[in-house]
Protein backbone atom coordinates (compact mmCIF):
# COMPACT_ATOMS: atom_id res chain seq x y z
CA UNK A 1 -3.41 6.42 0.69
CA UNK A 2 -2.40 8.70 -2.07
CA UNK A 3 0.38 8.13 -4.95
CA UNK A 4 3.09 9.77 -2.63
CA UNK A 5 2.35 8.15 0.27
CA UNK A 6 2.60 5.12 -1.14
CA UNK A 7 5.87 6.08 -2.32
CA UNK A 8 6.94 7.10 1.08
CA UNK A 9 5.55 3.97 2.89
CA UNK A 10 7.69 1.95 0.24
CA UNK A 11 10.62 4.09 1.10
CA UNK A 12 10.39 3.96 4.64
CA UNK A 13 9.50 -0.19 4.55
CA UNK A 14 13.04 -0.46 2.55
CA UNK A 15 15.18 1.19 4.98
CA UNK A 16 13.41 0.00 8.12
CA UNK A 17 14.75 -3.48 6.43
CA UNK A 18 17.88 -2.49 5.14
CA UNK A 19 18.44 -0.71 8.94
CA UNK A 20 17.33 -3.87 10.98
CA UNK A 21 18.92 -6.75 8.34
CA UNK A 22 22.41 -4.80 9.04
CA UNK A 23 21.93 -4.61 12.79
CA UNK A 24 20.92 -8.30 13.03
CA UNK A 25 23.61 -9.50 10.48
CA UNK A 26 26.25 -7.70 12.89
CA UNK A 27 24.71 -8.73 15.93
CA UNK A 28 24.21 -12.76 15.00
CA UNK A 29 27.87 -12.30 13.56
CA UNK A 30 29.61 -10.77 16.80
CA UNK A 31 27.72 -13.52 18.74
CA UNK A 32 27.74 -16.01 16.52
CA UNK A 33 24.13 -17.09 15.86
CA UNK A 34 22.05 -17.41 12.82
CA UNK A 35 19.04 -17.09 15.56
CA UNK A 36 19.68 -13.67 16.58
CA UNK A 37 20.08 -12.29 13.07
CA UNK A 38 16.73 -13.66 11.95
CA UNK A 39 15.11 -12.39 15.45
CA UNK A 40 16.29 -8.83 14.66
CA UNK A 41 15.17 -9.27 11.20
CA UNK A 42 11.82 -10.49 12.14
CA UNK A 43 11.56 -7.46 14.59
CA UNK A 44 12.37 -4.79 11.93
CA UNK A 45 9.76 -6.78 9.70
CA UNK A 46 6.86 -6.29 12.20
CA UNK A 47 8.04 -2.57 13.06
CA UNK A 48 7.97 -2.04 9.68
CA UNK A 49 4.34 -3.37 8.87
CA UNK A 50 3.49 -1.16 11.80
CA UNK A 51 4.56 1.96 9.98
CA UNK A 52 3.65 0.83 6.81
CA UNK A 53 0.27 -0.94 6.89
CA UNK A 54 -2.26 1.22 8.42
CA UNK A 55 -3.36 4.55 6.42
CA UNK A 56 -1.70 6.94 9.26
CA UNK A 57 -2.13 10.21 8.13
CA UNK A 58 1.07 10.97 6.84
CA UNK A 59 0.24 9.22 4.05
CA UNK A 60 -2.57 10.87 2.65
CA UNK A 61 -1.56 14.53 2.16
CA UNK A 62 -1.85 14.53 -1.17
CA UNK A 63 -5.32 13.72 -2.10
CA UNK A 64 -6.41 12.68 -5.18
CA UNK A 65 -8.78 15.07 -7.08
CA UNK A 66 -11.50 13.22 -9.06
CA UNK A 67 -13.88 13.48 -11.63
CA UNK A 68 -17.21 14.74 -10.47
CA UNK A 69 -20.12 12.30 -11.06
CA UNK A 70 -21.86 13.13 -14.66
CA UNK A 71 -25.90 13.32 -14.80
CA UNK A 72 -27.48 10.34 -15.86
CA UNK A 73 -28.99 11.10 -19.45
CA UNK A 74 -32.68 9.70 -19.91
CA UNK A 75 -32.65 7.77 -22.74
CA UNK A 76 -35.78 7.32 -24.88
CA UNK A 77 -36.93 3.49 -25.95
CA UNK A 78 -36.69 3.09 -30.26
CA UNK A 79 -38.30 0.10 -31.84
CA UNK A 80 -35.71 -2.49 -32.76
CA UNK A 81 -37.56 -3.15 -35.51
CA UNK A 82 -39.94 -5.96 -34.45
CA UNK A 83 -43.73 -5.57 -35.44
CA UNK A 84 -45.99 -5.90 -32.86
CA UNK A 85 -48.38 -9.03 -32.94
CA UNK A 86 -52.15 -8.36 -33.27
């Protein structure tokens, strides 16, 4: 998941929220139930971690462009400075 997709899933997790914590609020309100809002709630939750969680591909059209990997240098051995024992 690039940059902008994870600025779309976190757009598209708020209003799934926002969408279903309205609908519910109404709903438990016009039948007078605390239950039924939280269901509703809980339903837009799950939908939402549906649309949100997996890496569908809709949110990886932007790929990132990295660094190529570098040669590894050889690097030669000095002394430290220790004589050797005889």
């Amino acid at each position: 998941m690039d940059y902008e997709g994870q600025k779309l899933a976190e757009r598209l997790f708020h209003i799934i929220i926002l969408f279903f914590g309205i609908v519910g609020f109404l709903w438990g309100y016009y039948i007078q139930q605390f239950g039924a809002t939280f269901l509703v709630l809980a339903a837009g939750f799950l939908v939402s971690c549906l649309l949100v969680l997996p890496p569908w591909p809709m949110y990886r059209k932007h790929p990132l462009n990295w660094q190529r990997v570098r040669p590894e240098k050889t690097e030669t051995r000095r002394d430290t400075g220790k004589k050797k024992q005889k």
